[in-house]
Protein backbone atom coordinates (compact mmCIF):
# COMPACT_ATOMS: atom_id res chain seq x y z
CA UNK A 1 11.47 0.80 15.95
CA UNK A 2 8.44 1.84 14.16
CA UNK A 3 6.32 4.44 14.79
CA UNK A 4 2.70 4.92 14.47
CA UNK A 5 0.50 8.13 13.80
CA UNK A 6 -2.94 7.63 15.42
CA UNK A 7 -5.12 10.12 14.08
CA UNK A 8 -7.56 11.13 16.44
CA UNK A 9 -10.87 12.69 16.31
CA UNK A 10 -14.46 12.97 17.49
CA UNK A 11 -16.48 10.17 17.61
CA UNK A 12 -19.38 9.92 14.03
CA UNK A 13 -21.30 7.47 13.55
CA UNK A 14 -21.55 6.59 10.15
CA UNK A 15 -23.64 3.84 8.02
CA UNK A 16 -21.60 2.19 4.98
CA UNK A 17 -23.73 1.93 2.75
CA UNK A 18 -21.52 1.16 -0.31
CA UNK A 19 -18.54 -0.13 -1.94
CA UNK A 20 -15.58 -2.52 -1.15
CA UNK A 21 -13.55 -0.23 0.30
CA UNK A 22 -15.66 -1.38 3.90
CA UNK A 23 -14.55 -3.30 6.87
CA UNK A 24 -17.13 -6.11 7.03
CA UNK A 25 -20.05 -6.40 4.03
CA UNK A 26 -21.24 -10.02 5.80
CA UNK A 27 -19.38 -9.90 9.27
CA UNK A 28 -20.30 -10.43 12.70
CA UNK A 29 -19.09 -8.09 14.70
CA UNK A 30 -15.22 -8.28 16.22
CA UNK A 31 -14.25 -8.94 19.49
CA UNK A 32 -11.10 -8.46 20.66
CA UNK A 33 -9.27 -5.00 19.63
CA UNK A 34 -11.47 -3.19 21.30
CA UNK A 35 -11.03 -4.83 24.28
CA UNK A 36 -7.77 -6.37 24.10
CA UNK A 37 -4.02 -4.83 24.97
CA UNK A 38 -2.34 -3.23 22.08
CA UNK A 39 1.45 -4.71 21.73
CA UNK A 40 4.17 -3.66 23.72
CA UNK A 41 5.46 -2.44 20.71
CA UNK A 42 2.97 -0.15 20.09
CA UNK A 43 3.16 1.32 23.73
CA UNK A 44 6.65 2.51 22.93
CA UNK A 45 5.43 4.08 19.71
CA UNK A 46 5.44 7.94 19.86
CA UNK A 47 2.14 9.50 18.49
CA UNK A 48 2.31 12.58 16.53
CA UNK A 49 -0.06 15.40 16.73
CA UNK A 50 -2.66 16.07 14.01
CA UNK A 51 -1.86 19.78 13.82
CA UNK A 52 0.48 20.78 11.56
CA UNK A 53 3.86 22.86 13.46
CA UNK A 54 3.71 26.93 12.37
CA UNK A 55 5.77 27.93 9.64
CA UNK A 56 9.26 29.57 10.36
CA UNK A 57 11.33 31.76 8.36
CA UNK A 58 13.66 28.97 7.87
CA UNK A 59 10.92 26.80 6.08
CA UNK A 60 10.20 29.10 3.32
CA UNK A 61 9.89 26.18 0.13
CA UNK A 62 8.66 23.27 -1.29
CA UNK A 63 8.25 19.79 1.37
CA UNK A 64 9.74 22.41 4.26
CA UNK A 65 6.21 24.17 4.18
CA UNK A 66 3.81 23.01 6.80
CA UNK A 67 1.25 21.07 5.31
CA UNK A 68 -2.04 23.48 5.38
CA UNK A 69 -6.17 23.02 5.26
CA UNK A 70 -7.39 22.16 1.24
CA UNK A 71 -10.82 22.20 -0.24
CA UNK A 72 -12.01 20.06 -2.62
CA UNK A 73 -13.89 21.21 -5.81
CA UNK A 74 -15.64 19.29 -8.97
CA UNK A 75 -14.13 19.18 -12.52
CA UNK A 76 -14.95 17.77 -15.56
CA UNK A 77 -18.52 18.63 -14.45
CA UNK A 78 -20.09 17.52 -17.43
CA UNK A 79 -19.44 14.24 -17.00
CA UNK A 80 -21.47 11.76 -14.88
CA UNK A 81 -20.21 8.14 -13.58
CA UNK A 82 -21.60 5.32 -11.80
CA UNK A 83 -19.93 3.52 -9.00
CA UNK A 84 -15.93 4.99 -9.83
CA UNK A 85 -13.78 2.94 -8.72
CA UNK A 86 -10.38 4.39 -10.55
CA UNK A 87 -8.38 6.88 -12.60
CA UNK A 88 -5.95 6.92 -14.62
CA UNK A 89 -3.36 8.39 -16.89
CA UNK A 90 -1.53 6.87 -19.10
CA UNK A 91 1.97 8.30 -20.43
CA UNK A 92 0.77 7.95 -24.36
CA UNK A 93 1.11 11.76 -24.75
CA UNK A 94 -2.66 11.60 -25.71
CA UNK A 95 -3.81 13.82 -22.01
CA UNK A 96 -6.50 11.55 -21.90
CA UNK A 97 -7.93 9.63 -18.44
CA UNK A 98 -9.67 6.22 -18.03
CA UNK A 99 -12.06 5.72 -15.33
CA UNK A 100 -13.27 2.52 -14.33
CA UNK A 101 -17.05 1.92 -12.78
CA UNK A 102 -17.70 -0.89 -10.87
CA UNK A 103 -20.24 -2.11 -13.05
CA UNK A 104 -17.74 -3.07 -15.75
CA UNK A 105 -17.39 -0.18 -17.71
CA UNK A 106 -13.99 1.70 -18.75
CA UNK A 107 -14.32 5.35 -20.74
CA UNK A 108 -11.96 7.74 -21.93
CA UNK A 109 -11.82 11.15 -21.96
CA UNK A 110 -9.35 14.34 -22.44
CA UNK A 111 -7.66 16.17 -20.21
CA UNK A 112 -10.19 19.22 -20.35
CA UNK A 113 -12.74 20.48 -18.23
CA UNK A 114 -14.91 21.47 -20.49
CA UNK A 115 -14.62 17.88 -21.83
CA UNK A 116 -18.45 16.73 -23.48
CA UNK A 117 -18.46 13.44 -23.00
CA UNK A 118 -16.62 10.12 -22.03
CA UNK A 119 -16.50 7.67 -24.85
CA UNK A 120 -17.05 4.02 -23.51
CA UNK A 121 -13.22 2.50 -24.02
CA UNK A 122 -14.11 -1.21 -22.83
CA UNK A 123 -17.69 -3.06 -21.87
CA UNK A 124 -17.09 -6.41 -19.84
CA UNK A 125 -20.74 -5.51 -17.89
CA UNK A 126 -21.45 -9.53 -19.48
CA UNK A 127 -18.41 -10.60 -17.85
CA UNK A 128 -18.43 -8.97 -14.14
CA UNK A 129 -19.98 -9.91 -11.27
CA UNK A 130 -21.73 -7.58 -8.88
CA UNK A 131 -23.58 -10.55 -6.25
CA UNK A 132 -21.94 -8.87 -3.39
CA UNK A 133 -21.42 -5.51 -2.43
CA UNK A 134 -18.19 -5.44 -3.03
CA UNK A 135 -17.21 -7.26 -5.91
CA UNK A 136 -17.08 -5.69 -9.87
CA UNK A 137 -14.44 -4.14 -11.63
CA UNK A 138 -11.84 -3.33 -9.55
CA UNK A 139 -8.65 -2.67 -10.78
CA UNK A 140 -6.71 -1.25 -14.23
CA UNK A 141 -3.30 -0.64 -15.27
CA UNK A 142 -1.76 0.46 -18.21
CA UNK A 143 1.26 -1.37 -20.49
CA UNK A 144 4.54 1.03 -19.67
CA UNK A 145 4.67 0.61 -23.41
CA UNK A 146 0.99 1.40 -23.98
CA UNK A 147 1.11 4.18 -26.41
CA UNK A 148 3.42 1.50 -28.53
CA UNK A 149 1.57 -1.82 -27.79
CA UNK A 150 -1.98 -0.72 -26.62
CA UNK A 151 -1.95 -3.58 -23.90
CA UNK A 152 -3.63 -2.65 -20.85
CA UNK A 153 -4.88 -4.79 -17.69
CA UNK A 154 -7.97 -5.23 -15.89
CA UNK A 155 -9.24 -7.06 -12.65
CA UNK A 156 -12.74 -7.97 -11.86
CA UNK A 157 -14.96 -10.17 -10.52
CA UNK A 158 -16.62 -13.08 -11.85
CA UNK A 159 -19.04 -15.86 -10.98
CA UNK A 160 -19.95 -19.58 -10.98
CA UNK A 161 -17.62 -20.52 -9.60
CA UNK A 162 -16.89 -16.96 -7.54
CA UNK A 163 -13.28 -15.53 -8.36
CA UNK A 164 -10.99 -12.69 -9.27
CA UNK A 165 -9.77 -12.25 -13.09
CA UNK A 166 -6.93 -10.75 -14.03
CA UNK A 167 -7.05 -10.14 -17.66
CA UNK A 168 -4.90 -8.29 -20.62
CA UNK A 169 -6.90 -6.49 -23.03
CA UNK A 170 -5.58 -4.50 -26.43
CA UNK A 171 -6.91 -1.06 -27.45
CA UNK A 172 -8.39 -1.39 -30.98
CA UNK A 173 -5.67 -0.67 -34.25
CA UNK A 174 -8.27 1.57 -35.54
CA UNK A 175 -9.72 3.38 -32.69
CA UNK A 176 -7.72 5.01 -30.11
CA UNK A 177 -10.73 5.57 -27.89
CA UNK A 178 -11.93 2.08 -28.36
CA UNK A 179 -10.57 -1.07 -27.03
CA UNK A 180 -11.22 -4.49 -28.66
CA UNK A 181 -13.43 -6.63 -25.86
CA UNK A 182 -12.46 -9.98 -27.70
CA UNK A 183 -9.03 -9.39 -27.16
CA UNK A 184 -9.16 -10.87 -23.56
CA UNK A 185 -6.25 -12.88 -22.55
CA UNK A 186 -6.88 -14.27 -18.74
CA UNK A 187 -3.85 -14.26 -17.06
CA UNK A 188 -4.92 -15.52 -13.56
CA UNK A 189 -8.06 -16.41 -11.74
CA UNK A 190 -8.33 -16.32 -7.96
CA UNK A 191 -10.37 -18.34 -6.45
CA UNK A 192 -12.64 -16.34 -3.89
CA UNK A 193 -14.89 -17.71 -1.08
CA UNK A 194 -16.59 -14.88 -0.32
CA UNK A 195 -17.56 -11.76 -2.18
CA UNK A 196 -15.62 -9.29 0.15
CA UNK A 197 -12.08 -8.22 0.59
CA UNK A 198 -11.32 -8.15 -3.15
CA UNK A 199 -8.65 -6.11 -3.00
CA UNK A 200 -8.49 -5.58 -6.61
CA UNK A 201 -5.74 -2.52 -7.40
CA UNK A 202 -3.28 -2.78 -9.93
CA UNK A 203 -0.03 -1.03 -10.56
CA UNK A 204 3.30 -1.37 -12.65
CA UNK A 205 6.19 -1.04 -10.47
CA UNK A 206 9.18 0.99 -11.30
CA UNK A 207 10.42 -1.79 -12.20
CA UNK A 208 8.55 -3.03 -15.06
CA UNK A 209 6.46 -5.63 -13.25
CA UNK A 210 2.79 -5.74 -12.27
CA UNK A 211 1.84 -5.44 -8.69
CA UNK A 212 -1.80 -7.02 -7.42
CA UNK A 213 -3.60 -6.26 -4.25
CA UNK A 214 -5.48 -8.97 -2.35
CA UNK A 215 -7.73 -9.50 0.39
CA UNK A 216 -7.59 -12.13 2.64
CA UNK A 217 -11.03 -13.87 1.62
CA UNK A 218 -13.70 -11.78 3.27
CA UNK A 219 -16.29 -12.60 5.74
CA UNK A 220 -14.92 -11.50 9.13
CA UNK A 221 -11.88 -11.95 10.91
CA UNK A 222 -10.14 -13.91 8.75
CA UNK A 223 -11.93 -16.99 9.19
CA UNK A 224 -10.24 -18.29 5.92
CA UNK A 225 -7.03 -18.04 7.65
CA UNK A 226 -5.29 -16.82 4.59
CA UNK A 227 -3.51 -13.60 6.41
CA UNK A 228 -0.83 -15.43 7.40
CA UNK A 229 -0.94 -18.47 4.81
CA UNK A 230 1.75 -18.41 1.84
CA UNK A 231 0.51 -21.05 0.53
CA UNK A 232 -2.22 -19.10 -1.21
CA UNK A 233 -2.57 -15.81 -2.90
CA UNK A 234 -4.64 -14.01 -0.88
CA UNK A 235 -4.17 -11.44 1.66
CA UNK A 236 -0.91 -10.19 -0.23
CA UNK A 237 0.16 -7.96 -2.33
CA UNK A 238 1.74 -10.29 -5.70
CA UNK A 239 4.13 -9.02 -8.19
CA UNK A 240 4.26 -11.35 -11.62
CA UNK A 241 6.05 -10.58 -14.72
CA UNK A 242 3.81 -9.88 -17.62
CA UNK A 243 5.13 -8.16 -20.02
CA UNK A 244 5.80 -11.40 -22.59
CA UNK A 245 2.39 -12.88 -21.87
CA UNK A 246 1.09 -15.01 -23.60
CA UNK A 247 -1.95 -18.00 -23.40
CA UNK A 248 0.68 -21.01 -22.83
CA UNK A 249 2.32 -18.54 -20.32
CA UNK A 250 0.35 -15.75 -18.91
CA UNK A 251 3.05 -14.42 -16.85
CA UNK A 252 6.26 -15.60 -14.81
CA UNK A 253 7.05 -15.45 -11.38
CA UNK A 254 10.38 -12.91 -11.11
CA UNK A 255 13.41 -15.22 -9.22
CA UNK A 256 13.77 -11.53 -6.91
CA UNK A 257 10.47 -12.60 -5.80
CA UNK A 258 10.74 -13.18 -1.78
CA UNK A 259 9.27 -16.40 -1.43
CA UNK A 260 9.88 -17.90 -5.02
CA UNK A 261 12.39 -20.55 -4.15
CA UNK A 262 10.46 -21.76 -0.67
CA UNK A 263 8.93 -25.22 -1.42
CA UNK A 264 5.12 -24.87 -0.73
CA UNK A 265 4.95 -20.29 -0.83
CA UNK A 266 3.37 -19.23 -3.74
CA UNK A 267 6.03 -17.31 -5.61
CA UNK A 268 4.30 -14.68 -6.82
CA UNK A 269 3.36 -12.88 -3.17
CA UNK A 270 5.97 -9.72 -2.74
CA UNK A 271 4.41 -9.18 0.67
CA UNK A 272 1.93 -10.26 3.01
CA UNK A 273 -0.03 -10.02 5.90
CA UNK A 274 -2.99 -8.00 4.51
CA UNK A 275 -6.66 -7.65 5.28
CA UNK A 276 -7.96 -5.75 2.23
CA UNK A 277 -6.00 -3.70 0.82
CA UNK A 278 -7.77 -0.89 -0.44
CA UNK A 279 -6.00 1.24 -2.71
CA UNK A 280 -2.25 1.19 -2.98
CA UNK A 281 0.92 3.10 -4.72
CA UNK A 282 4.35 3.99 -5.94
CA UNK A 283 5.89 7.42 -5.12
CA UNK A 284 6.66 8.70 -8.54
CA UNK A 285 9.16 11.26 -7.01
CA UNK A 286 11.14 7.92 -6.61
CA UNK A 287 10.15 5.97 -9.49
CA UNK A 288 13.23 7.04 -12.19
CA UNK A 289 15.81 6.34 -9.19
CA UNK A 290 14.58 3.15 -8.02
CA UNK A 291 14.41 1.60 -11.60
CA UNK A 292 17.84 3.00 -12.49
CA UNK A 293 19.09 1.36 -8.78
CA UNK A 294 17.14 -1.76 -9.29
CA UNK A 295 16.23 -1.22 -5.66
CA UNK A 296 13.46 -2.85 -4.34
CA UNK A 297 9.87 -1.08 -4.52
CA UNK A 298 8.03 0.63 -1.84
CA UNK A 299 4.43 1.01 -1.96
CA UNK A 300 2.14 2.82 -0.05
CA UNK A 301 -0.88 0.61 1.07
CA UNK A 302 -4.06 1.68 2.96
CA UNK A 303 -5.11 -1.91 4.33
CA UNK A 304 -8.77 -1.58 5.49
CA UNK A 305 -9.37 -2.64 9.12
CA UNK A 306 -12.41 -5.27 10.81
CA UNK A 307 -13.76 -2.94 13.00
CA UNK A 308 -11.61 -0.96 14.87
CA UNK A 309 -8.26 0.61 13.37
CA UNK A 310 -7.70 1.44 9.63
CA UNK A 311 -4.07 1.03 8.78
CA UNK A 312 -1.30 2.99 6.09
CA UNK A 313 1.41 0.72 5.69
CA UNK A 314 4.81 1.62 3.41
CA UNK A 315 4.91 -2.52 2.35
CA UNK A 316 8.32 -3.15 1.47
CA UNK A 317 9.44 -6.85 -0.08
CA UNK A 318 9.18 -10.12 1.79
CA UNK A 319 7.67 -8.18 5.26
CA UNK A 320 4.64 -9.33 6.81
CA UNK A 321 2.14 -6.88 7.69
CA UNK A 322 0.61 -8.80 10.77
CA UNK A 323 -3.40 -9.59 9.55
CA UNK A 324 -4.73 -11.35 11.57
CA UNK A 325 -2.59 -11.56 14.58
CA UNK A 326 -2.93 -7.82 14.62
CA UNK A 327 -5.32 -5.35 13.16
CA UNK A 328 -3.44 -2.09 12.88
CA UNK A 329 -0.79 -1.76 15.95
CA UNK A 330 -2.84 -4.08 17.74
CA UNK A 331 -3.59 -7.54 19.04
CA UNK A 332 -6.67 -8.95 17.29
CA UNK A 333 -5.95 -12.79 17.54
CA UNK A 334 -5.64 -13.70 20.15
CA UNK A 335 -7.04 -10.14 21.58
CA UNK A 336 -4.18 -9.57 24.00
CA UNK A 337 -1.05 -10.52 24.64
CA UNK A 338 -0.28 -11.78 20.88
CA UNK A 339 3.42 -12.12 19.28
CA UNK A 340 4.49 -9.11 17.11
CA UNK A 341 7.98 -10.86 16.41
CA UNK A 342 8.73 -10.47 12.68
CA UNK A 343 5.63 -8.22 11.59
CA UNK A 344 5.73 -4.94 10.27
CA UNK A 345 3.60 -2.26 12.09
CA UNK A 346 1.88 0.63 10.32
CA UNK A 347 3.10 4.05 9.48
CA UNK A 348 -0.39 5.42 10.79
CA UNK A 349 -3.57 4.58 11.67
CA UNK A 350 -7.21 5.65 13.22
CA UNK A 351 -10.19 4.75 14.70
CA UNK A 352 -13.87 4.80 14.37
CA UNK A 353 -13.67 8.23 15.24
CA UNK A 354 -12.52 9.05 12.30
CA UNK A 355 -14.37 6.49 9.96
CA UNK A 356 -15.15 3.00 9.29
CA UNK A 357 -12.84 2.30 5.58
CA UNK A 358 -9.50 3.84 4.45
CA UNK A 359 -8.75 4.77 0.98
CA UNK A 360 -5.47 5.20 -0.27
CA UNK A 361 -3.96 7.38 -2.43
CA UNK A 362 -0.67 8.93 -3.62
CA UNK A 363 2.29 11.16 -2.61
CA UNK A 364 1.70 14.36 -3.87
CA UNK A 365 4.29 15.71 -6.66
CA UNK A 366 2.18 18.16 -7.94
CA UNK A 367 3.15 22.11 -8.92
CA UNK A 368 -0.06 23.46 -7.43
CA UNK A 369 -0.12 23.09 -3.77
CA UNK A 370 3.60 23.81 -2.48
CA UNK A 371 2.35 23.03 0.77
CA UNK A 372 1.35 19.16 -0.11
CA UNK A 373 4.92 18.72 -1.71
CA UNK A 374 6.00 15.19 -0.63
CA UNK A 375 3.15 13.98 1.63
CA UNK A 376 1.18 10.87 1.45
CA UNK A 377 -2.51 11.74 0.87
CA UNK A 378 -5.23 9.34 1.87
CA UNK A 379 -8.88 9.62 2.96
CA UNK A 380 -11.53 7.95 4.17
CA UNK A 381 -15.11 6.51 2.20
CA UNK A 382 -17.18 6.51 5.30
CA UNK A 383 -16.52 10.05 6.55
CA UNK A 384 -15.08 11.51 3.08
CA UNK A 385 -12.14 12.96 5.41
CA UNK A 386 -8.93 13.29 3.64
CA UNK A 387 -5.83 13.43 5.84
CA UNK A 388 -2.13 13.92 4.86
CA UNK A 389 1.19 13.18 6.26
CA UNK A 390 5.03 13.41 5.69
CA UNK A 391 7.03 10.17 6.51
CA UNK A 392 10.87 10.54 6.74
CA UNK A 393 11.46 6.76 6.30
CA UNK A 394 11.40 5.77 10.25
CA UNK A 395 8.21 8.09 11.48
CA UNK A 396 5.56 10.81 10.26
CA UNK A 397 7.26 13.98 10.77
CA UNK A 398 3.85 15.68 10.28
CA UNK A 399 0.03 15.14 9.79
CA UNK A 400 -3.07 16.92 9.34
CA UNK A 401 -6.74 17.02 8.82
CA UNK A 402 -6.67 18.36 4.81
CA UNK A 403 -10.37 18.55 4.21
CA UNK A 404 -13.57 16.87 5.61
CA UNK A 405 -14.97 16.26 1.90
CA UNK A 406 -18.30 14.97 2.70
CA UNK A 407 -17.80 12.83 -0.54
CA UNK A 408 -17.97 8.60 0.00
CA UNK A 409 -14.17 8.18 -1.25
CA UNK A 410 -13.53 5.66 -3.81
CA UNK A 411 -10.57 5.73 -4.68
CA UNK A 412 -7.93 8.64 -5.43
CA UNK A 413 -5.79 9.38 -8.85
CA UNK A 414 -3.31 11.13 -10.21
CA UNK A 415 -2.26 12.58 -13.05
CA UNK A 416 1.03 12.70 -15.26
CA UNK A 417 1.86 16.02 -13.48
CA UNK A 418 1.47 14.81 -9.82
CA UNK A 419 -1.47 16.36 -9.38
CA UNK A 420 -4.28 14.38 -7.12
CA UNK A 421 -7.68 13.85 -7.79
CA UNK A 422 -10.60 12.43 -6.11
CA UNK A 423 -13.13 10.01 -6.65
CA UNK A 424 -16.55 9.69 -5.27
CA UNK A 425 -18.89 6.82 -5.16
CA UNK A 426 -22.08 8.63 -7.03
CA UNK A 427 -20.84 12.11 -7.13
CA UNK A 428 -17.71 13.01 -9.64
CA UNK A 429 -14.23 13.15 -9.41
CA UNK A 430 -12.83 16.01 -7.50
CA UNK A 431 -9.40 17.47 -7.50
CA UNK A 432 -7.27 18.87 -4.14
CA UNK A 433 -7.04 23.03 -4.40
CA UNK A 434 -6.50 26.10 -1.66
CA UNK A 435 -9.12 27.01 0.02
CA UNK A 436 -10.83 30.05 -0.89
């Protein structure tokens, strides 16, 4: 039986003014969780404390140490962004990072804080759509064979007709900092209805093949009805094979794919269930044994909630992850008394108390902070609190309170060395240290 954090706080009230990341852009408001009964299952759930237990003598090392109060402080100061919504690091052995800003703008720059400038790596500002709040460009991921190929992918938003784009670009042969915007092969359009819940992150798996995060549709409540619809795309995560792309075949659907053989599923979901998920991840302290097992991946997905409970869920193949029968551990439709047979509940979750959109983020393998070693990091872009917790595969073990940032949370990233960094909306990207 699962079990599910709640991590409680005082009550804020807090204004999202912002990106994607929110609950509700164009909703009404909810009724029903509020209200309503959680599940039965969740009543049986055991809820851990936020403190973290006092170190013993016994507990001297690495994941052992209780997890311990951060700060946050600014690097590569000289550099300004607007609207990040990612960063990343490829493994080209250059130490450089991409960021992406919503706006449709990708730039590159090393791995120094004292860095001058970014150099602008990819324009698509002609292509990208920003008619609703939460809509632009979203999502990038680099080739596993990038510093080889120079293939890299992007996801965005586009217009008339309103849809997602998921599209394969190629650095330029003569310009490492530069990549070449006709190079654009599409490989998929979504068709959107709304212009929130884009989902939008992208990710190569261990195992070679590119993972997709979608919303359900947007407006409120899933009035779409796509949550629990495998007939379409959305509210999933998807996992597609890319690496042979090409314009007469933009990717294939892998045959391990849960649902690839059912008459009438769409092939490509690898799990499902979601609202908007906002931010997701592989463990890289797993990574080299899962690919050498060919086990199936885990990912770590903060799923954004309507307007009651934000949700981490560990998404594993094939499970569904209960949108919008439930919203977090509990019922949403119908608002009490709904069926949780078959769904997966969340590892954790929290209230309004705590803030109003979850971002995900990684599980720290960093060097630097020996008390973050092996805990799932995640914060919040209403509040700007960052919390983080240790998971031992049937319940969190341990959770705290890491740092109340003050920063609107974007997105988090992380770097070649494990090391976790975070992005605000206006204000820079940030990186996890000891307090002073």
């Amino acid at each position: 039986m699962p079990k599910i954090l709640i991590i409680a706080g005082l009550l804020i009230l807090v204004t999202l003014i912002g990106l994607a990341a929110c609950g509700d852009d164009n909703a009404t408001p909810a009724t029903g969780p509020g209200s309503g009964q959680p599940s039965a299952k969740l009543t049986q759930a055991t809820f851990f404390p936020t403190a973290a237990p006092t170190a013993t003598a016994d507990d001297p090392v690495g994941s052992s140490i209780p997890l311990r109060p951060l700060a946050v402080e600014r690097v590569f100061t000289n550099l300004e962004f607007s609207l990040l919504t990612n960063l990343v690091q490829p493994d080209d052995g250059s130490d450089r990072f991409y960021t992406t800003e919503q706006g449709g703008l990708i730039s590159v720059f090393l791995n120094q804080q004292d860095a001058a400038e970014a150099s602008v790596f990819l324009d698509i500002t002609d292509r990208v759509s920003r008619s609703s709040n939460e809509e632009g460009l979203l999502g990038v991921a680099f080739d596993p064979d990038f510093k080889d190929n120079g293939l890299f992918y992007v996801y965005y938003s586009a217009s008339s007709p309103r849809r997602s784009v998921l599209s394969r670009f190629s650095a330029s042969d003569s310009d490492s900092n530069l990549a070449n915007s006709g190079s654009e092969l599409v490989i998929l359009e979504i068709p959107q209805p709304a212009g929130n819940h884009n989902g939008g992150q992208l990710a190569f798996g261990p195992d070679g093949l590119l993972y997709i995060g979608l919303g359900d549709g947007g407006r409120s409540g899933d009035v779409f009805g796509n949550g629990q619809n495998l007939g379409t795309l959305l509210g999933s995560i998807l996992r597609i094979d890319v690496l042979e792309a090409t314009a007469g075949e933009p990717y294939r659907t892998p045959a391990s794919n849960p649902f690839a053989a059912v008459e009438g599923n769409r092939g490509e979901i690898f799990a499902y269930g979601l609202r908007n998920p906002w931010r997701f991840s592989f463990d890289i302290g797993k990574t080299d044994t899962g690919k050498s097992a060919g086990e199936p991946a885990e990912i770590w997905v903060a799923d954004v909630g309507q307007n009651q409970w934000e949700e981490i869920d560990l998404v594993r193949i094939g499970r569904n992850y209960g949108w919008n029968i439930m919203e977090g551990g509990h019922c949403f439709s119908p608002p009490s008394g709904c069926s949780d047979a078959g769904l997966e509940f969340p590892v954790a979750e929290y209230g309004r108390g705590n803030g109003c959109s979850v971002t995900g983020g990684y599980v720290y393998r960093g060097q630097s902070l020996a008390s973050l070693a092996g805990a799932y990091v995640f914060g919040d872009f209403c509040s700007g609190k960052i919390w983080g917790l240790r998971y031992d595969g049937e319940s969190v073990t341990e959770s705290l309170l890491l740092v109340e940032s003050g920063l609107n949370i974007t997105s988090f990233g992380q770097d070649l060395s494990g090391e976790i960094y975070v992005l605000s909306r206006n204000s820079g990207i940030y990186r996890l240290v000891a307090p002073d």
